[in-house]
Protein backbone atom coordinates (compact mmCIF):
# COMPACT_ATOMS: atom_id res chain seq x y z
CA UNK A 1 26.41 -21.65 18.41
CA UNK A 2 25.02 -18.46 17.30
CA UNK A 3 23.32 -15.82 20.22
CA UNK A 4 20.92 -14.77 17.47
CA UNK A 5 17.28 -16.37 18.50
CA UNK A 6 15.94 -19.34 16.70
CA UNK A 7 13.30 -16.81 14.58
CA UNK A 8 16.08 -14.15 13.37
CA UNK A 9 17.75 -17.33 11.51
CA UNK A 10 14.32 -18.27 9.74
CA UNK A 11 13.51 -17.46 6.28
CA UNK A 12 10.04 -15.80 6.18
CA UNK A 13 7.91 -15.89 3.15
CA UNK A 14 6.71 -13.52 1.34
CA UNK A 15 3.39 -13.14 3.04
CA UNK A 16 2.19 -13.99 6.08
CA UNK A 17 -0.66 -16.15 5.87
CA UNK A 18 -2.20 -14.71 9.12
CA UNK A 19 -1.98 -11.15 7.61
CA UNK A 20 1.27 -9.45 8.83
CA UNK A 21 3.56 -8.07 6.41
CA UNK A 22 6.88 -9.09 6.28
CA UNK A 23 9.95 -6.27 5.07
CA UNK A 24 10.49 -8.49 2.29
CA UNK A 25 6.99 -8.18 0.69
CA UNK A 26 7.42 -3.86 1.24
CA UNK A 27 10.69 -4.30 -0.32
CA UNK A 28 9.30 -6.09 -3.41
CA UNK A 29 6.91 -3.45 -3.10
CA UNK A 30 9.33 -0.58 -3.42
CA UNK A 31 11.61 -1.99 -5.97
CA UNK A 32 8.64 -2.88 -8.32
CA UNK A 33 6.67 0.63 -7.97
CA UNK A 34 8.26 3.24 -10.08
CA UNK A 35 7.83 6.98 -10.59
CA UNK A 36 4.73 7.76 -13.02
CA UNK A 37 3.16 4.40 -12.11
CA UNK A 38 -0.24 4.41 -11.68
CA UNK A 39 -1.51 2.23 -8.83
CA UNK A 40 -5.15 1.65 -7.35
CA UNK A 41 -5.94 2.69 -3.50
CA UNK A 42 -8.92 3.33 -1.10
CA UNK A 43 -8.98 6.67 0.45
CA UNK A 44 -11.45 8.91 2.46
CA UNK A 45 -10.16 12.16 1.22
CA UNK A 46 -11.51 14.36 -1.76
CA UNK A 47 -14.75 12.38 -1.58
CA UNK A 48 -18.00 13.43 -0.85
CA UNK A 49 -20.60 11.13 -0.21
CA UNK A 50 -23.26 10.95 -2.47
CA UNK A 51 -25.37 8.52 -1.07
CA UNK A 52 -26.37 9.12 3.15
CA UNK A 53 -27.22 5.20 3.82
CA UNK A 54 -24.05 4.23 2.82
CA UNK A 55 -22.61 1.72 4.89
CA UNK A 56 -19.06 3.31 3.96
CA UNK A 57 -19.48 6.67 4.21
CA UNK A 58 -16.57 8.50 2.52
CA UNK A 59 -14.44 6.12 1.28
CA UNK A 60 -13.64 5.84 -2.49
CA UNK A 61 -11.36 4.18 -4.36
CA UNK A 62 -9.45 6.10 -6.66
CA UNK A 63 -6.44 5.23 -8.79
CA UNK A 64 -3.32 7.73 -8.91
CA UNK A 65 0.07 8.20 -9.98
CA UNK A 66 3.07 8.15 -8.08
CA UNK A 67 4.96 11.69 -7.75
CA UNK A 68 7.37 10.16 -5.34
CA UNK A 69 8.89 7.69 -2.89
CA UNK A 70 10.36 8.01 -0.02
CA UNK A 71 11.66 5.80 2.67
CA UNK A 72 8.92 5.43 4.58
CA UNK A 73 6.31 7.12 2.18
CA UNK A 74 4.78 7.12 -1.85
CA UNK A 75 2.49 10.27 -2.44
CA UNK A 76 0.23 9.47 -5.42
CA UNK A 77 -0.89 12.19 -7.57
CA UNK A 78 -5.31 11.96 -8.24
CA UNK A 79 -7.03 13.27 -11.36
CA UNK A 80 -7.20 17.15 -10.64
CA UNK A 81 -4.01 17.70 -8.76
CA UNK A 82 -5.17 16.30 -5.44
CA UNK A 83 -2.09 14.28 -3.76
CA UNK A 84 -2.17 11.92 -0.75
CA UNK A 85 0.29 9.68 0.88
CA UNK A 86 0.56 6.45 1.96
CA UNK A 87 2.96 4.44 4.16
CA UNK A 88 4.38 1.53 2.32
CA UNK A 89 3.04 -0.97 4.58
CA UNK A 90 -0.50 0.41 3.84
CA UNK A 91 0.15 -0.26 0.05
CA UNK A 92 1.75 -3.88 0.74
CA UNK A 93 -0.97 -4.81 2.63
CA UNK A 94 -3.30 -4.06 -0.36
CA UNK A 95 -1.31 -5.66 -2.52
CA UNK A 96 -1.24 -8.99 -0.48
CA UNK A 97 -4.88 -8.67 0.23
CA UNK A 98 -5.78 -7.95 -3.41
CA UNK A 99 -2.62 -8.74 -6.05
CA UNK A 100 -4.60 -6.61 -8.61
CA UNK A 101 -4.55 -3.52 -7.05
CA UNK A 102 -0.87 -2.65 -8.46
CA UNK A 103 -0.85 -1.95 -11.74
């Protein structure tokens, strides 16, 4: 009999349906994101807000490209030099939540 617990013996899926993120699904993540990709994300910085009864003031979505990867990181690379960075969880949970938003 093994001392593991019941759940470490369990194979998870991909997703879980109740919103977590599994390391499998940030894995896939990593593995299918390459250098120079260009991926969709929603961000508060570089944006001003145009419009002052906005229910969402400051946040845009903006699409950039990936400048690197890290183990715990990907900094994406906006239209005019700006760069941000993201943990990877942050960008599997979009992808879960939305499967469009890696291109």
């Amino acid at each position: 009999m093994s001392n593991r617990a019941p759940s470490m013996n369990t194979v998870h899926p991909s997703v879980d349906p109740r919103g977590g993120i599994y390391p499998a699904e940030i894995d896939r993540i990593k593995n299918k994101i390459k250098l120079g990709d260009r991926i969709s994300v929603t961000t508060m910085k570089g944006y001003v807000n145009i419009n002052p009864d906005s229910t969402k003031p400051g946040i845009a979505h903006r699409r950039g490209t990936v400048i690197a990867k890290h183990k715990h990181l990907i900094v994406l690379e906006y239209p005019g030099g700006l760069t941000e960075a993201f943990r990877w969880a942050e960008i599997a949970g979009k992808a879960a939540g939305r499967r469009t938003s890696i291109c």
